[in-house]
C-alpha atoms as a PDB file:
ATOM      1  CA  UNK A   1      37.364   0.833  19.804  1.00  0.00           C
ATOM      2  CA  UNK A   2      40.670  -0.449  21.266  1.00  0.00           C
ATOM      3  CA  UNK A   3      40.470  -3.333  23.829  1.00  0.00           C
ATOM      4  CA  UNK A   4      40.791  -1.169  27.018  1.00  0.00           C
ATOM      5  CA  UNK A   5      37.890   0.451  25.935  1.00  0.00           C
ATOM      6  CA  UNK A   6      35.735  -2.379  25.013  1.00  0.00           C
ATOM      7  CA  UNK A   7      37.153  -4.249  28.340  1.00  0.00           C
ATOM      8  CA  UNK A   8      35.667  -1.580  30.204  1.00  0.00           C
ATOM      9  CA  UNK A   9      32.295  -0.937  28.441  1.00  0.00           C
ATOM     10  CA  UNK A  10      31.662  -4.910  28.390  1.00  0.00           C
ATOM     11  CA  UNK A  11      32.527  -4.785  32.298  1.00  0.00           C
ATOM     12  CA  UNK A  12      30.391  -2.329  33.148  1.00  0.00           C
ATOM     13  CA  UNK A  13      27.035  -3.488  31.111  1.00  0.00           C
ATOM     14  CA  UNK A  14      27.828  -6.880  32.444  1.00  0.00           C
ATOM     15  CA  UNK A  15      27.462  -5.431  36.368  1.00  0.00           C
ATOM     16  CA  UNK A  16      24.471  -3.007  35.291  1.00  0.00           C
ATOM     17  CA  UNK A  17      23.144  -6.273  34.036  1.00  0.00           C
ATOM     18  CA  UNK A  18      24.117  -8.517  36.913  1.00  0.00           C
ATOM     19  CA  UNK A  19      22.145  -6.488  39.275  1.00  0.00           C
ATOM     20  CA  UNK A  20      19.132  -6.830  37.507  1.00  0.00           C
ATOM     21  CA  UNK A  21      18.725 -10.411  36.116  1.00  0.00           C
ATOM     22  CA  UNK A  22      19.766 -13.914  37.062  1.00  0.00           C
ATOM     23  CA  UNK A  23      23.315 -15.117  36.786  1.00  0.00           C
ATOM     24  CA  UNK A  24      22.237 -17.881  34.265  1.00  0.00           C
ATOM     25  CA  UNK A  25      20.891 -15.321  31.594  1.00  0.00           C
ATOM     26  CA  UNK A  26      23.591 -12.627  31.931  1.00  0.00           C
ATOM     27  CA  UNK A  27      25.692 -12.976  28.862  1.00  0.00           C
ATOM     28  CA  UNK A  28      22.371 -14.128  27.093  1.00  0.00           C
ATOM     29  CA  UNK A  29      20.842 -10.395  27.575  1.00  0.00           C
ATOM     30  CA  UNK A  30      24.511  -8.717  27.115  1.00  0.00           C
ATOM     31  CA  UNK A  31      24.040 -10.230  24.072  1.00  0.00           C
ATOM     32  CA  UNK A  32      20.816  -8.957  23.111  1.00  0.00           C
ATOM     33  CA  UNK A  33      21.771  -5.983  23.945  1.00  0.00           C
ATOM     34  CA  UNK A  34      24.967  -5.589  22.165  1.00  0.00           C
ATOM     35  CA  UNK A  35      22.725  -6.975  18.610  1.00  0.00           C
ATOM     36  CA  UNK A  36      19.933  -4.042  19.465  1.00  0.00           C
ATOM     37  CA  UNK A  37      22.867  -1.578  20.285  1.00  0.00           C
ATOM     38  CA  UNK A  38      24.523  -2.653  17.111  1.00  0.00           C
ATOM     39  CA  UNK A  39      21.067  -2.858  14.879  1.00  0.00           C
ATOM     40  CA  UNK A  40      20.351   0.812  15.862  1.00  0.00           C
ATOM     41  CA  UNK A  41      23.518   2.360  15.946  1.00  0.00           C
ATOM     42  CA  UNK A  42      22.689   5.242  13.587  1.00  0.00           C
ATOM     43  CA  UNK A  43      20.189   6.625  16.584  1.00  0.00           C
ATOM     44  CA  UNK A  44      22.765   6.397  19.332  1.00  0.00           C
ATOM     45  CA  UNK A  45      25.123   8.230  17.107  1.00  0.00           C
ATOM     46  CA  UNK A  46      22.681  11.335  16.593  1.00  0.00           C
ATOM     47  CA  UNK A  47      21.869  10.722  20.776  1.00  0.00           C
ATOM     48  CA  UNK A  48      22.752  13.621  22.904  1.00  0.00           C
ATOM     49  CA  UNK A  49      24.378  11.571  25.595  1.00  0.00           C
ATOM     50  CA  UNK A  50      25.055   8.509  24.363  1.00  0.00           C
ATOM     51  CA  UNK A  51      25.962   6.758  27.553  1.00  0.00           C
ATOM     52  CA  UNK A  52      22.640   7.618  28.522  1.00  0.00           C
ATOM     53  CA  UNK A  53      21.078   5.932  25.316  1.00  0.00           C
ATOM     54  CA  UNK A  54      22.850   2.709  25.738  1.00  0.00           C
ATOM     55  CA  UNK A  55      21.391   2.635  29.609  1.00  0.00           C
ATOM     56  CA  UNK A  56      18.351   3.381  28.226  1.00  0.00           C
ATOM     57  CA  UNK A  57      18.549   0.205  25.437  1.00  0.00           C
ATOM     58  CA  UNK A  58      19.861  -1.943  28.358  1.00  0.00           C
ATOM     59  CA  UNK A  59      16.579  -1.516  30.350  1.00  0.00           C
ATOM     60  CA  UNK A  60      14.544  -1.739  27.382  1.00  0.00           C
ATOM     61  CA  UNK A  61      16.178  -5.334  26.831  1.00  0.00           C
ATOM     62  CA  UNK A  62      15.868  -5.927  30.222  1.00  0.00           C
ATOM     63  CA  UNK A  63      12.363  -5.342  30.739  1.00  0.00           C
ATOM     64  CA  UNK A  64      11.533  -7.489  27.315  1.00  0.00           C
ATOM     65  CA  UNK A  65      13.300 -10.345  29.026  1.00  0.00           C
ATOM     66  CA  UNK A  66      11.347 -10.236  31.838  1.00  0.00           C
ATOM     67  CA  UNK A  67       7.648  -9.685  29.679  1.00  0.00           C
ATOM     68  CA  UNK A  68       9.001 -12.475  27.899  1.00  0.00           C
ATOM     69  CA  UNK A  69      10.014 -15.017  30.962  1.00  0.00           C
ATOM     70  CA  UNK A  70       6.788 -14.005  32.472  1.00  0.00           C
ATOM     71  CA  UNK A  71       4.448 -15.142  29.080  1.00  0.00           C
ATOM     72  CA  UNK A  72       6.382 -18.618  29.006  1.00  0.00           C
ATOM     73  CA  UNK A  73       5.963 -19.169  32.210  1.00  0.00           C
ATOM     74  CA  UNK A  74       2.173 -18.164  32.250  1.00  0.00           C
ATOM     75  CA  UNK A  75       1.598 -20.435  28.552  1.00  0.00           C
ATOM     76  CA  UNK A  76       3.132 -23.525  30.672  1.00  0.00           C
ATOM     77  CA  UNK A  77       1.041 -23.423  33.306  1.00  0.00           C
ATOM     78  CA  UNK A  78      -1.800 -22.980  31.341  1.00  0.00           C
ATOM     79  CA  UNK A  79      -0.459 -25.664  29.486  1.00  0.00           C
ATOM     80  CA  UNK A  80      -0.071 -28.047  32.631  1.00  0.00           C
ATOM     81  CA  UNK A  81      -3.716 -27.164  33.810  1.00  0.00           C
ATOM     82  CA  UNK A  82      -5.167 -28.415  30.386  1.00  0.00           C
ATOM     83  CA  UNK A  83      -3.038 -31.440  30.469  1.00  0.00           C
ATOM     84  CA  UNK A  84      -4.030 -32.245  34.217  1.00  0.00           C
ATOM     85  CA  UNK A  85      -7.346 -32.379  32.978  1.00  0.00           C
ATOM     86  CA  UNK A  86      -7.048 -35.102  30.630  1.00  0.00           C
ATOM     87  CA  UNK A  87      -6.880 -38.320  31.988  1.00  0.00           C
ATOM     88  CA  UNK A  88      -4.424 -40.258  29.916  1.00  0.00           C
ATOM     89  CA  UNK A  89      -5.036 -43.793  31.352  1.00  0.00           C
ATOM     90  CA  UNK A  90      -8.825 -43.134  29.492  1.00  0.00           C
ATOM     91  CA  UNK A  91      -8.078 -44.902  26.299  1.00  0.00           C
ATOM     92  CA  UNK A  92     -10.651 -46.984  24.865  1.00  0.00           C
ATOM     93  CA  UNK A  93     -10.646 -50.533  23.323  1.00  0.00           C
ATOM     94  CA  UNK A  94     -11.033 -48.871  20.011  1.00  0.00           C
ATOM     95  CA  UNK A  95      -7.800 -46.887  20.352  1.00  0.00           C
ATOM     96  CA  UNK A  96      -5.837 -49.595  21.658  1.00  0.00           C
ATOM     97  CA  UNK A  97      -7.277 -51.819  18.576  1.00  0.00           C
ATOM     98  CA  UNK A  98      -6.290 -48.938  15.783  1.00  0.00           C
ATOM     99  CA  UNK A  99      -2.663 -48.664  17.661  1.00  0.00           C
ATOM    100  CA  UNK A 100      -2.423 -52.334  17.186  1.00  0.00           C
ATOM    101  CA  UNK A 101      -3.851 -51.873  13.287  1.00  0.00           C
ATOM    102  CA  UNK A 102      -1.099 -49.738  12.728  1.00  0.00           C
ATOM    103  CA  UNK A 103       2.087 -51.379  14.597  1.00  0.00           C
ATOM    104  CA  UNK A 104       1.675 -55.092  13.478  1.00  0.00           C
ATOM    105  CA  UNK A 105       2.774 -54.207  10.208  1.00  0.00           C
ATOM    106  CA  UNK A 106       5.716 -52.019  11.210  1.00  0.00           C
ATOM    107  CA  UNK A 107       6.872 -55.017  13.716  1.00  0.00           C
ATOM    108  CA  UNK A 108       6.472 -57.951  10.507  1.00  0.00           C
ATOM    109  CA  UNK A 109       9.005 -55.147   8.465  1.00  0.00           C
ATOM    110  CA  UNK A 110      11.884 -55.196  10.620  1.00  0.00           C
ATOM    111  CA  UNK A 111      14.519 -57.136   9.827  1.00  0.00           C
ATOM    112  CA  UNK A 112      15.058 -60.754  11.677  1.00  0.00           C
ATOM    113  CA  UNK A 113      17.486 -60.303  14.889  1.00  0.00           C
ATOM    114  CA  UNK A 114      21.149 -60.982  14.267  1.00  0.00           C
END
């Protein structure tokens, strides 16, 4: 593929891409898409059309970024809503007195200020 060509191909995925995701993740899911293109490029050369196929693997890519943003962001709010239940400033005597326990020694090791 000379550079003209790839010039224009990479152009044009870029704007099909553009319109569909944010401008902060753009090259990130050009670039998933050129690895899935590349990883399955046996199919696309027994594809009819294969303009049409690489469309196709676009809005697949697409659409997993999207499933994907929408599970993180789901697992961190569930993740904020278990950690808004614990009350952090609830530490007993005992815990403070094991943390202690453990650090004294660590503080005698270091080495005498300079």
């Amino acid at each position: 593929m000379d550079d003209t060509v790839w010039s224009e191909f990479d152009k044009k995925l870029r704007t099909y891409v553009r319109r569909r995701v944010n401008a902060g993740v753009v090259d990130d899911v050009v670039s998933d898409i050129l690895l899935r293109l590349v990883r399955s490029q046996d199919k696309m050369e027994g594809a009819n059309n294969p303009t049409a196929w690489i469309y196709r693997v676009a809005a697949n890519v697409i659409t997993d970024y999207y499933r994907k943003n929408s599970s993180e962001k789901r697992l961190l709010e569930e993740v904020k809503l278990d950690a808004s239940k614990v009350d952090i400033f609830e530490e007993s005597a005992a815990d403070s007195n094991s943390l202690a326990r453990c650090l004294i020694p660590m503080i005698k090791g270091l080495p005498a200020p300079l």
